[in-house]
N, C-alpha and C. Protein backbone atom coordinates (compact mmCIF):
# COMPACT_ATOMS: atom_id res chain seq x y z
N UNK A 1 71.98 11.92 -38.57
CA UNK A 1 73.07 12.84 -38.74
C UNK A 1 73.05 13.51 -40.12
N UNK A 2 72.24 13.25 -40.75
CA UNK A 2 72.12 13.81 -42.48
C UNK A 2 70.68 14.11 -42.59
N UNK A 3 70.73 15.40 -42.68
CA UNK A 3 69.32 16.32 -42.91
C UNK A 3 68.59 15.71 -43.81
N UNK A 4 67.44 15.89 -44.06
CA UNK A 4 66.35 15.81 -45.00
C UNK A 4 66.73 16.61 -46.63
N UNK A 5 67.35 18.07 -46.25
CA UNK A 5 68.00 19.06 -47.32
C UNK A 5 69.31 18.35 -47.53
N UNK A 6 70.51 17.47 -46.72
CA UNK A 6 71.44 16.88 -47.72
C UNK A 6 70.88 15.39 -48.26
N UNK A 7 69.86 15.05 -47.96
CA UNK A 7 69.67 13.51 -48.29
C UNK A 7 69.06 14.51 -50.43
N UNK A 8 68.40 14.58 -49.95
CA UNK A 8 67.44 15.04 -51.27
C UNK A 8 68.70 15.90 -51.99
N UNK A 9 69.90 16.26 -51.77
CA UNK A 9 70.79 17.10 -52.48
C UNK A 9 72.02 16.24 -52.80
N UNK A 10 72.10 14.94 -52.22
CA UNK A 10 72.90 14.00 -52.92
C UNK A 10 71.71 13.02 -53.79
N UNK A 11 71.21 13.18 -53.70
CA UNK A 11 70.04 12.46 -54.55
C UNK A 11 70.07 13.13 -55.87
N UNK A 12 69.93 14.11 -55.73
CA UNK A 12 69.49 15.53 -57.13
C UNK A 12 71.30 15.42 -57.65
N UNK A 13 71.98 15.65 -56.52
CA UNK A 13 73.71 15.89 -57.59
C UNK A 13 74.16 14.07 -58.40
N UNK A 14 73.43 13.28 -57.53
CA UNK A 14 73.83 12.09 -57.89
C UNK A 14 72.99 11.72 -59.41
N UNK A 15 71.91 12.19 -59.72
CA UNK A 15 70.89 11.53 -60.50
C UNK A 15 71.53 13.01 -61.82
N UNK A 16 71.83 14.14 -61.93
CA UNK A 16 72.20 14.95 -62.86
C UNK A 16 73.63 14.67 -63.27
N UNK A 17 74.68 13.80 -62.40
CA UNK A 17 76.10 13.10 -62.83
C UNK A 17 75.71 11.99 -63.90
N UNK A 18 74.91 11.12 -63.32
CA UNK A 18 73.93 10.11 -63.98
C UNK A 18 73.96 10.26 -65.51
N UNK A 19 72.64 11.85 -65.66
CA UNK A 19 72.54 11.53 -67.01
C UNK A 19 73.30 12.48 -67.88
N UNK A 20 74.25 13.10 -66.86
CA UNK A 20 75.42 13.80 -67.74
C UNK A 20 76.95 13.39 -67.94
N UNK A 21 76.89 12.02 -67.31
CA UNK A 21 78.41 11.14 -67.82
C UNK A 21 78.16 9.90 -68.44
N UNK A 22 77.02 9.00 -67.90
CA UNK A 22 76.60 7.70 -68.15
C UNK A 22 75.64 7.91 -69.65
N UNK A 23 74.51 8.54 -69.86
CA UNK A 23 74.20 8.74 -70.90
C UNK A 23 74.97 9.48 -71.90
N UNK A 24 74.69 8.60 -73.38
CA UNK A 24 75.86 9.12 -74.55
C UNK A 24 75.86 10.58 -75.05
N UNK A 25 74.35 11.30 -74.55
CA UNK A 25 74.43 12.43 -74.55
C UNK A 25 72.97 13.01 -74.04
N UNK A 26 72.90 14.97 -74.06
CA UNK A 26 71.88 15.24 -73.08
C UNK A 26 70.65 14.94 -73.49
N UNK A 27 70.22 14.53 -75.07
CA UNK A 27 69.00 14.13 -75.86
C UNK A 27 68.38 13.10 -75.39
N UNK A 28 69.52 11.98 -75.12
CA UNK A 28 69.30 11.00 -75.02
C UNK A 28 68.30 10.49 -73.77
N UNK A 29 67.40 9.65 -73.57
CA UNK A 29 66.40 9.50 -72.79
C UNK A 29 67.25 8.49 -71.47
N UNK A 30 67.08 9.18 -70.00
CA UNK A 30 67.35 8.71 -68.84
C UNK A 30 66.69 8.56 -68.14
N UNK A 31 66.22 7.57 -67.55
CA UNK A 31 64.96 7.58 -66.99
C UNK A 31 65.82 6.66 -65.12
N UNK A 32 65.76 7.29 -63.59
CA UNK A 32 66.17 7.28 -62.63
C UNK A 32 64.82 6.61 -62.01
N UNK A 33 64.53 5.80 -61.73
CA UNK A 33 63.23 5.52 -60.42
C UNK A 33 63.97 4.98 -59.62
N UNK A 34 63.40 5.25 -58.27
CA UNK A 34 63.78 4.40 -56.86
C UNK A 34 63.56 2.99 -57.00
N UNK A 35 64.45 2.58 -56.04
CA UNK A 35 64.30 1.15 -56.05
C UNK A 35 63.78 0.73 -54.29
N UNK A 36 63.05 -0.43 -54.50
CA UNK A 36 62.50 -1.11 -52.90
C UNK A 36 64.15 -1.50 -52.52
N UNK A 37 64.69 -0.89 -51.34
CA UNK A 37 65.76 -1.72 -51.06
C UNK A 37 64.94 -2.40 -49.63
N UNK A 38 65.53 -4.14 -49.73
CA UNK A 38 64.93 -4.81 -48.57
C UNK A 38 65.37 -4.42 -47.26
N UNK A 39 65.18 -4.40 -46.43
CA UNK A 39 65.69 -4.03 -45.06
C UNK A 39 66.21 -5.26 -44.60
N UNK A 40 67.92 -5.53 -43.84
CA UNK A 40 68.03 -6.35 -43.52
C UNK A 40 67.01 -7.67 -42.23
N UNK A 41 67.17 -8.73 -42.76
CA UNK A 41 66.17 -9.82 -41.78
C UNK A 41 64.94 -9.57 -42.27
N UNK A 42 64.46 -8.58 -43.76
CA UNK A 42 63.21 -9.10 -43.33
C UNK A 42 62.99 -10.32 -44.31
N UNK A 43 61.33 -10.47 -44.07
CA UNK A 43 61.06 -12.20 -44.40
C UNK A 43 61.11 -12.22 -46.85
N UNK A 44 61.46 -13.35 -46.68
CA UNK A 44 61.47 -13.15 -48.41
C UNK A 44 61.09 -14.65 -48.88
N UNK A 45 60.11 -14.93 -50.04
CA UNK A 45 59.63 -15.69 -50.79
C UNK A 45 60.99 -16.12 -51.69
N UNK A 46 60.71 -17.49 -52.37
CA UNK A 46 61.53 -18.15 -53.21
C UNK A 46 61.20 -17.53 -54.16
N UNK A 47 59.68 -16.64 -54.90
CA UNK A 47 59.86 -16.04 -55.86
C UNK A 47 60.08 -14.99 -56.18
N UNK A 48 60.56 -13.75 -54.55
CA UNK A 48 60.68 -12.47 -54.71
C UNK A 48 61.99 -12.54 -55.56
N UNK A 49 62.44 -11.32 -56.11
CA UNK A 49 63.53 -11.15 -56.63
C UNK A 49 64.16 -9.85 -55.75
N UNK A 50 65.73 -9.99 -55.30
CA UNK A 50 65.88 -9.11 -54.35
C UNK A 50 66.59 -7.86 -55.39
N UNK A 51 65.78 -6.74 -55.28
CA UNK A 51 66.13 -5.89 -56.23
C UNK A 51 67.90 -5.18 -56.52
N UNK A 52 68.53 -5.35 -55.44
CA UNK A 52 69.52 -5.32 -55.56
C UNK A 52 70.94 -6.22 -55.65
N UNK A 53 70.61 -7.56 -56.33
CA UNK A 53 70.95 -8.53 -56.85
C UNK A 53 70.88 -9.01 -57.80
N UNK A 54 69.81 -7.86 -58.78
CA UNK A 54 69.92 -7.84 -59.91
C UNK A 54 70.48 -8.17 -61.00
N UNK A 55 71.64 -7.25 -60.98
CA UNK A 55 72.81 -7.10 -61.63
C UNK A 55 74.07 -8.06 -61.33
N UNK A 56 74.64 -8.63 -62.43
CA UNK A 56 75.85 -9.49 -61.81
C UNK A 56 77.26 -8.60 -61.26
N UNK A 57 77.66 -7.21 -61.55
CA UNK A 57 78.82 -6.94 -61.12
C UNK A 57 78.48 -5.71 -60.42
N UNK A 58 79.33 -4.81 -59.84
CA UNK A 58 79.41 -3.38 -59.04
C UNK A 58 80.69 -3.01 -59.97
N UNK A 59 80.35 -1.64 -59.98
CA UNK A 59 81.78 -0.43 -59.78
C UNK A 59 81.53 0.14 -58.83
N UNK A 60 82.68 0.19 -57.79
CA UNK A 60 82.45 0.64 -56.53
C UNK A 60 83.46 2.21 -56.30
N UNK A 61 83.36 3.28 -56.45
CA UNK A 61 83.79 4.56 -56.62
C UNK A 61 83.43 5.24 -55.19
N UNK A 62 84.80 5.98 -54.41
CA UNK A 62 84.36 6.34 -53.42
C UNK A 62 85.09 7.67 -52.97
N UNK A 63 84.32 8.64 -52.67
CA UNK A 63 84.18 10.05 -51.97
C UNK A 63 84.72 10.02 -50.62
N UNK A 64 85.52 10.70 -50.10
CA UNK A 64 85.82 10.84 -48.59
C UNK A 64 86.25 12.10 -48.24
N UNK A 65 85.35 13.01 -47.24
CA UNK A 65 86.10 14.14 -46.57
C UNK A 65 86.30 13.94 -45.05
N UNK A 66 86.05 14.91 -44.03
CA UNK A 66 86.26 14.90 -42.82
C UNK A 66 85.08 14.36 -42.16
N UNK A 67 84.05 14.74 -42.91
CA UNK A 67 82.75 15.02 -42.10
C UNK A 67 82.02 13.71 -42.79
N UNK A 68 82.45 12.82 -44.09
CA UNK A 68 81.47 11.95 -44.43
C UNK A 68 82.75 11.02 -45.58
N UNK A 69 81.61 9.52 -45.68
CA UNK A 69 82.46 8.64 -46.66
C UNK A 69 81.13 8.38 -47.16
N UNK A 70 81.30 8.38 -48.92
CA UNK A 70 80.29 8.33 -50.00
C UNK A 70 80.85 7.37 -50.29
N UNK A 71 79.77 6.12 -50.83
CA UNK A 71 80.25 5.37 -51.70
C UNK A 71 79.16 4.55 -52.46
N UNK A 72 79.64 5.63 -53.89
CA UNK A 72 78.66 5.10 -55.47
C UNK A 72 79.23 3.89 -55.63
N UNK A 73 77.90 2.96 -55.85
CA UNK A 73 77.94 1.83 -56.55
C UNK A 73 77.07 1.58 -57.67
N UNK A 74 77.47 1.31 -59.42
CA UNK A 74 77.06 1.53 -59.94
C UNK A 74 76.69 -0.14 -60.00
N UNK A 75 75.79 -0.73 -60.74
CA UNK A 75 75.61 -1.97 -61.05
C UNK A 75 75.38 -2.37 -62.26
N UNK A 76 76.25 -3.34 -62.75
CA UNK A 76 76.10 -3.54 -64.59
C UNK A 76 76.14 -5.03 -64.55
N UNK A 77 75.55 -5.46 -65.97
CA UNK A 77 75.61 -6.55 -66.52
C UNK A 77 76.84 -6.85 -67.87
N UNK A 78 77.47 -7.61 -68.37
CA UNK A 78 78.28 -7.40 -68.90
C UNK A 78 77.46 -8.33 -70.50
N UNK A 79 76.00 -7.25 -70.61
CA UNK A 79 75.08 -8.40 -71.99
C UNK A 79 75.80 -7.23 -73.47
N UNK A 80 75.05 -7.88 -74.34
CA UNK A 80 75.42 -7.52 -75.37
C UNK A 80 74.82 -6.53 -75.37
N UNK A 81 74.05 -5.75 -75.15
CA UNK A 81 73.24 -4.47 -75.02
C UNK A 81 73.93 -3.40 -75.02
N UNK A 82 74.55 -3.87 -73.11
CA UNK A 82 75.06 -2.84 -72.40
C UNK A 82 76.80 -2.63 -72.54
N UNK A 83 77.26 -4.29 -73.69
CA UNK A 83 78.32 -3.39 -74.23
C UNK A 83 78.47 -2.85 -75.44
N UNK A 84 77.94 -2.94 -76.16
CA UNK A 84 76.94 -1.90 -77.18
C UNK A 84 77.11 -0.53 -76.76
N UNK A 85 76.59 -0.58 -76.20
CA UNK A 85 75.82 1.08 -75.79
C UNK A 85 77.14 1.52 -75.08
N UNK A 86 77.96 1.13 -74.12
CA UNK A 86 79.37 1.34 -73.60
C UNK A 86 80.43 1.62 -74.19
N UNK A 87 80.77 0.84 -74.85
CA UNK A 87 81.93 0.55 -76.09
C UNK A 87 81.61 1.13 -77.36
N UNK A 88 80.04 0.99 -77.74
CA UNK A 88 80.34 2.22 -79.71
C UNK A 88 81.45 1.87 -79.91
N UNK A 89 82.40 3.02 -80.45
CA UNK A 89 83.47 2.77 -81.37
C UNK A 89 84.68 2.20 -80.78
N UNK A 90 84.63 2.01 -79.50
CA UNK A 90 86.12 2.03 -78.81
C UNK A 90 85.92 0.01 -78.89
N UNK A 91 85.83 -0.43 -79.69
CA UNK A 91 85.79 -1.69 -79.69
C UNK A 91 87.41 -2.36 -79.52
N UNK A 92 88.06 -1.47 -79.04
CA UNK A 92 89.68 -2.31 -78.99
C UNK A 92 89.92 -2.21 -77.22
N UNK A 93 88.85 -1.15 -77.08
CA UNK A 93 88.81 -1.65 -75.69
C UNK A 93 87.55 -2.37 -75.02
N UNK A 94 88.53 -3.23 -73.26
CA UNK A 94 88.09 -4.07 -73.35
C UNK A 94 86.44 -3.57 -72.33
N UNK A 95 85.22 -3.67 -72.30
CA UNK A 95 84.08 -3.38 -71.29
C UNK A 95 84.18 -2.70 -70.18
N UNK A 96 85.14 -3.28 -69.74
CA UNK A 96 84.92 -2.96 -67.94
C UNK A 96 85.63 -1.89 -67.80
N UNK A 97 86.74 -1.44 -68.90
CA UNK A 97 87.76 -0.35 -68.63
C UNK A 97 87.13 0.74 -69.20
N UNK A 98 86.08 0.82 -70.26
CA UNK A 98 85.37 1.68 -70.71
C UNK A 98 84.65 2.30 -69.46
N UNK A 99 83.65 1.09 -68.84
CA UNK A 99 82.81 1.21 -67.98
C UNK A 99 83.32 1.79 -66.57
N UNK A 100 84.38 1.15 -66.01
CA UNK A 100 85.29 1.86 -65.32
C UNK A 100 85.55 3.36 -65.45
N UNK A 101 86.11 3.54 -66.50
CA UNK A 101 86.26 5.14 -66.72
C UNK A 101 84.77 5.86 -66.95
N UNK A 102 83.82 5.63 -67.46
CA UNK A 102 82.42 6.44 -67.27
C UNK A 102 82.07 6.64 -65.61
N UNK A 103 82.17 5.30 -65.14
CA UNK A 103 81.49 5.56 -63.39
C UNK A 103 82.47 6.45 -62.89
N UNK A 104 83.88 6.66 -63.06
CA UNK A 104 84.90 7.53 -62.36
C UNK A 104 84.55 9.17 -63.07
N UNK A 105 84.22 9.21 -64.27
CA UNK A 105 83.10 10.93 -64.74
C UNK A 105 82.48 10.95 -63.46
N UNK A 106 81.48 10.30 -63.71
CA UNK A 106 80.17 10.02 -63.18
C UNK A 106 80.60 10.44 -61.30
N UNK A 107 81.18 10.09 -60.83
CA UNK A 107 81.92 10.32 -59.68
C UNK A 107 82.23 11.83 -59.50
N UNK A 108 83.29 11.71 -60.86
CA UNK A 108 84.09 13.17 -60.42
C UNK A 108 83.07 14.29 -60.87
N UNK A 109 81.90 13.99 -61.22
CA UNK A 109 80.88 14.87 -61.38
C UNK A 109 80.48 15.23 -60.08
N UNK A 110 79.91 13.97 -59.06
CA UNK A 110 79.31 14.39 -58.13
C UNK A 110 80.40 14.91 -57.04
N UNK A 111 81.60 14.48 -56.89
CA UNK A 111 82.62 15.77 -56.26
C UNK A 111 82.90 17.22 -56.87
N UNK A 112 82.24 16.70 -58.26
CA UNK A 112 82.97 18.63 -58.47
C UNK A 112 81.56 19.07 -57.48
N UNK A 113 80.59 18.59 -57.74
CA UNK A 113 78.91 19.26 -56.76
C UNK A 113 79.69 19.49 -55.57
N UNK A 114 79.71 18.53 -54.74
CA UNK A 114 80.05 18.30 -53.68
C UNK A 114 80.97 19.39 -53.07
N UNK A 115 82.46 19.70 -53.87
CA UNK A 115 83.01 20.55 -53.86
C UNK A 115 83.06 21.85 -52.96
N UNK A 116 81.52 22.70 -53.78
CA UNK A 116 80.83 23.90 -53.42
C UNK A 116 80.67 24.00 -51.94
N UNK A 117 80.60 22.64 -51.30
CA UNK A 117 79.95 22.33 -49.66
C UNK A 117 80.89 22.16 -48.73
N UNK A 118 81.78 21.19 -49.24
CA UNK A 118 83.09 19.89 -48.70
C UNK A 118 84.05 20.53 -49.43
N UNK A 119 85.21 21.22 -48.79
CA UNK A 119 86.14 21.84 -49.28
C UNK A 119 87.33 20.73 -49.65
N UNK A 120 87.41 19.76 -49.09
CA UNK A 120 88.18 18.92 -48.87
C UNK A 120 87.54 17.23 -48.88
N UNK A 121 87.97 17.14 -50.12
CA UNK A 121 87.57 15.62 -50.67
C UNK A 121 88.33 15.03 -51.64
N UNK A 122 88.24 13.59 -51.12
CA UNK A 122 89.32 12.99 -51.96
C UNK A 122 88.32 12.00 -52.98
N UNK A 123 88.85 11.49 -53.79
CA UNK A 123 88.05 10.16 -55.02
C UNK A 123 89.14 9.04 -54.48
N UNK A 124 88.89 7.74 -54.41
CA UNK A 124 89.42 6.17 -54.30
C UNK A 124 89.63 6.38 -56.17
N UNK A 125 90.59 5.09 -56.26
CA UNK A 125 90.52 4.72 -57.54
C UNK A 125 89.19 3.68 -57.71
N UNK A 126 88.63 3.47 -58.80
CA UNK A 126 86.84 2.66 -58.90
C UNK A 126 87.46 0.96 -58.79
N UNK A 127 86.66 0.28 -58.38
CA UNK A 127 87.12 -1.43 -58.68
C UNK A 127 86.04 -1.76 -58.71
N UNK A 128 85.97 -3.14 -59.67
CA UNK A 128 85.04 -3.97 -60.16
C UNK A 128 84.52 -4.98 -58.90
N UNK A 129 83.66 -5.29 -58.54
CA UNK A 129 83.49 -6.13 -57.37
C UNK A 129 81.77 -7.20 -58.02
N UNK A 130 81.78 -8.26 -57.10
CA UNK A 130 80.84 -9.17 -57.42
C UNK A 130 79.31 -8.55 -57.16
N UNK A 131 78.58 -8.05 -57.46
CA UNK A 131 76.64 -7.43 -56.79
C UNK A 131 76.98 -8.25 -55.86
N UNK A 132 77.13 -9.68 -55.19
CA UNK A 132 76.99 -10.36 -54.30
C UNK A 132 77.60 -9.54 -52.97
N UNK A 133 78.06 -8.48 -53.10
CA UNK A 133 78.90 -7.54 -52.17
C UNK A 133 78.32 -6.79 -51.28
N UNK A 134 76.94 -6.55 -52.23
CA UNK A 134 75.90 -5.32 -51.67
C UNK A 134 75.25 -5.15 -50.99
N UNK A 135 74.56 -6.17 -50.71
CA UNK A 135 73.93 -5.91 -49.21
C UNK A 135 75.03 -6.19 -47.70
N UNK A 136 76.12 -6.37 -48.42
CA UNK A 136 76.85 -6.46 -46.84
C UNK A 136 77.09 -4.63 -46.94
N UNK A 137 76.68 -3.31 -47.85
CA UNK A 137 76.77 -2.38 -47.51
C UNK A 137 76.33 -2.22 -45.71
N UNK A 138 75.40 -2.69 -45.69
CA UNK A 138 74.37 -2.02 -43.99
C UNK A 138 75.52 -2.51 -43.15
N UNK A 139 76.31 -3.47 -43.01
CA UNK A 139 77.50 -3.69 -42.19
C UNK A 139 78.50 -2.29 -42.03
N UNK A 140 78.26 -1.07 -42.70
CA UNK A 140 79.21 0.03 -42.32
C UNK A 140 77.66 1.40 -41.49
N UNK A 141 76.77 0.52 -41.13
CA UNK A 141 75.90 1.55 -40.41
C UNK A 141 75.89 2.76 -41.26
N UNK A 142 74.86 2.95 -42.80
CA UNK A 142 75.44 4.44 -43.42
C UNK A 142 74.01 4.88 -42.95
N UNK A 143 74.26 6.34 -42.65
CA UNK A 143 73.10 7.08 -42.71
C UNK A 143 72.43 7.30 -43.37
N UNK A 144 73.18 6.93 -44.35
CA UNK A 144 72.26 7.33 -46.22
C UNK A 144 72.12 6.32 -46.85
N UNK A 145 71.06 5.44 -47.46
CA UNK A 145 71.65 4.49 -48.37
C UNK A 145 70.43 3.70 -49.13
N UNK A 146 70.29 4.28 -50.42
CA UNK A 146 69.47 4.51 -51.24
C UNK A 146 69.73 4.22 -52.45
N UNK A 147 69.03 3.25 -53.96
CA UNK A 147 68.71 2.33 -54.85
C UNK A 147 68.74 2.88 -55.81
N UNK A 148 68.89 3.30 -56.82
CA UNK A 148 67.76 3.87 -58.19
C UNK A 148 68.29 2.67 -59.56
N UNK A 149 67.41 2.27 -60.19
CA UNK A 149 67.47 1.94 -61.37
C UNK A 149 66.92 3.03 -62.29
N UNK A 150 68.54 2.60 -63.10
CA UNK A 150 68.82 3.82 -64.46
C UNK A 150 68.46 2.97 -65.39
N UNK A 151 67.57 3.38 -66.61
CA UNK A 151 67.73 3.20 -67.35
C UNK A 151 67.99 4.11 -68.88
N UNK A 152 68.50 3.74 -69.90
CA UNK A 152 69.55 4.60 -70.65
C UNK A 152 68.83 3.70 -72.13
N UNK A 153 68.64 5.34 -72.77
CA UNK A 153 68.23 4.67 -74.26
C UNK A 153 67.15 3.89 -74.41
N UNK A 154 66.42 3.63 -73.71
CA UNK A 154 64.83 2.71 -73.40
C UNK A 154 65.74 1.27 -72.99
N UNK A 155 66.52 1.05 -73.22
CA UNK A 155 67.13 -0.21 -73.60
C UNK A 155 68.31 -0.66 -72.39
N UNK A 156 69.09 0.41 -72.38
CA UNK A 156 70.21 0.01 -70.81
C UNK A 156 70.01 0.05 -69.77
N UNK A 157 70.10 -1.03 -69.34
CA UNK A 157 69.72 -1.05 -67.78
C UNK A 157 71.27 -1.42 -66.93
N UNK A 158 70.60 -0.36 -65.61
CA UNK A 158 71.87 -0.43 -64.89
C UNK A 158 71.38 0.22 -63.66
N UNK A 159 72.33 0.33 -62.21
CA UNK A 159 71.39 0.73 -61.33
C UNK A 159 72.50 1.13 -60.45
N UNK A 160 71.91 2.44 -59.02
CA UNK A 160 73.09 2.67 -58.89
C UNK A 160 72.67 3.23 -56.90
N UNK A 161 73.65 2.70 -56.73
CA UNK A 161 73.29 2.69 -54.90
C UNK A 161 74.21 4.15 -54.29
N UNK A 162 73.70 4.02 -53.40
CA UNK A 162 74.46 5.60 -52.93
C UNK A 162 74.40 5.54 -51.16
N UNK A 163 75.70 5.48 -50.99
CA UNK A 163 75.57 4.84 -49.51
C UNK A 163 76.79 6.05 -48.66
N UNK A 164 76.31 6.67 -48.13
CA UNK A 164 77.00 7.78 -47.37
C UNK A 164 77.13 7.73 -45.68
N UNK A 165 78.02 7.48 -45.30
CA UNK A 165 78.58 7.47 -43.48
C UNK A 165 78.81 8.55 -43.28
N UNK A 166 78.23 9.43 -42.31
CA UNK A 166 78.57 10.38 -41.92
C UNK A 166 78.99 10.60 -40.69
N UNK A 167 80.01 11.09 -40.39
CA UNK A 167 81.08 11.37 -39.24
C UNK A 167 80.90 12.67 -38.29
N UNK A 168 79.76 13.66 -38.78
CA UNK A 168 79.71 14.51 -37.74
C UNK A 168 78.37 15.06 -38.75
N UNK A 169 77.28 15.64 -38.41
CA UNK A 169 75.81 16.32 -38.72
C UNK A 169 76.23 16.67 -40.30
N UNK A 170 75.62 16.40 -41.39
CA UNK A 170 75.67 16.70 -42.87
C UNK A 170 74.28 17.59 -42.79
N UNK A 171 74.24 19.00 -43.39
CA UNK A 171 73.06 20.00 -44.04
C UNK A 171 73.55 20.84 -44.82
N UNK A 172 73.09 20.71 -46.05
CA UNK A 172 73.42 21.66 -46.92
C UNK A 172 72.11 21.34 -48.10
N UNK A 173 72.23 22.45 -48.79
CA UNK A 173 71.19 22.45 -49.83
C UNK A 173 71.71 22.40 -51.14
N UNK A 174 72.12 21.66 -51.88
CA UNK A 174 72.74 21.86 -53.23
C UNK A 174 71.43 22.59 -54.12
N UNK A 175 72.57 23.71 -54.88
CA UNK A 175 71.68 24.21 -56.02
C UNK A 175 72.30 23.88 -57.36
N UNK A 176 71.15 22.32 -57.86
CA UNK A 176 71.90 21.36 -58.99
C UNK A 176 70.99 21.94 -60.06
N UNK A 177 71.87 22.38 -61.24
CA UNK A 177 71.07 23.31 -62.16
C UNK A 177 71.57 21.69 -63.65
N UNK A 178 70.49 21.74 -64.60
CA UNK A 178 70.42 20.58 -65.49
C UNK A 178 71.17 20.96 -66.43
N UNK A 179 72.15 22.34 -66.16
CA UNK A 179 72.67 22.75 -67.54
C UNK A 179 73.89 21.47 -67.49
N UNK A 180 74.57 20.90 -68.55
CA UNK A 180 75.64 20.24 -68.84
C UNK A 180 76.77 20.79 -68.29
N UNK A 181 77.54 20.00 -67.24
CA UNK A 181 79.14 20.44 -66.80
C UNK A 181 80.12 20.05 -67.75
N UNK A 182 81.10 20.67 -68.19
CA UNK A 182 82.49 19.83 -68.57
C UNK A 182 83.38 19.77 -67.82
N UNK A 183 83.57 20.72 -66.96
CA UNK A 183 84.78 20.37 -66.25
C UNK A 183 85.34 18.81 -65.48
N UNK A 184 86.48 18.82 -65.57
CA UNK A 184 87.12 17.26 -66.12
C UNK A 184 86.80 16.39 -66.71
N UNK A 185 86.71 16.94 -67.78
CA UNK A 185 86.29 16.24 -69.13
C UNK A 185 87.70 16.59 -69.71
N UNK A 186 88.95 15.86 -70.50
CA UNK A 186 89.76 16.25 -70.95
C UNK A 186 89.41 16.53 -72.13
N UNK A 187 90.11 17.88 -72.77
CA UNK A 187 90.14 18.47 -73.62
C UNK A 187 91.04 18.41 -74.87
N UNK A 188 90.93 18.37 -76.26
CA UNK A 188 91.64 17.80 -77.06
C UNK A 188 92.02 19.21 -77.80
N UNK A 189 93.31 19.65 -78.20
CA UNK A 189 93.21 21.07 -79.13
C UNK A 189 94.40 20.70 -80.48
């Protein structure tokens, strides 16, 4: 039910939200590769590592119009690295609310895309949930549902799933240009 032209156009709007809310800025080095996601039942070794278990927590952020339900899952660790790189100066706040509010950019980035296509879409508020969550994704049958590990600064690692149900035929072609968006970005005067 989701074309070849919308799979590759939530891919492209999802991976340019990426390194224009999650990275600290556009200099900064983002590097997106796919990830092996396992297919449910198949066979696995005591020493594979299942790539999407990675990570100990989810932010789970979710898209809904008539025709489809999106739902970004970002995946973080809560190390000294990655609250480093999160937190900088806002050290009075606490990780997850920082992190929380970046994946909800990061979101309302890929609805403003989305927008142009889907006249009518709503955002969930984001919640923190266990990685142990994630592979029960394939339990909602998505048509879409696809891996990438981000990494940020040579150094942050984090990774981010993209799992879309679609409710009646999805085709469209997004034209995702790398220039920097602001819109809803609040403004200070």
């Amino acid at each position: 039910m989701i074309s070849a032209h919308a799979r590759d156009s939530f891919e492209r709007i999802l991976h340019k939200a990426a390194r224009s809310r999650l990275a600290r800025s556009s200099h900064e080095p983002c590097e997106i590769v796919p990830r092996v996601v396992r297919q449910t039942g198949a066979a696995t070794t005591p020493t594979e590592v299942d790539p999407v278990n990675q990570h100990a927590n989810v932010v789970v952020l979710t898209i809904s119009s008539i025709d489809f339900r999106m739902l970004l899952v970002l995946h973080f660790d809560e190390d000294d690295v990655t609250t480093a790189y999160f937190a900088g100066e806002e050290r009075d706040k606490p990780f997850r609310e920082v992190f929380v509010e970046l994946g909800n950019l990061c979101c309302g980035a890929i609805n403003q895309e989305l927008l142009r296509y889907f006249p009518d879409l709503g955002m969930s508020t984001p919640y923190v949930l266990s990685a142990r969550c994630v592979p029960h994704l394939s339990l909602l049958r998505p048509n879409l549902l696809a891996s990438w590990d981000i990494t940020l600064d040579g150094s942050v690692r984090l990774a981010a799933t993209l799992c879309v149900c679609a409710h009646a035929p999805l085709d469209f072609n997004a034209e995702v240009s790398d220039a920097q968006d602001s819109s809803g970005e609040l403004e200070l005067f």
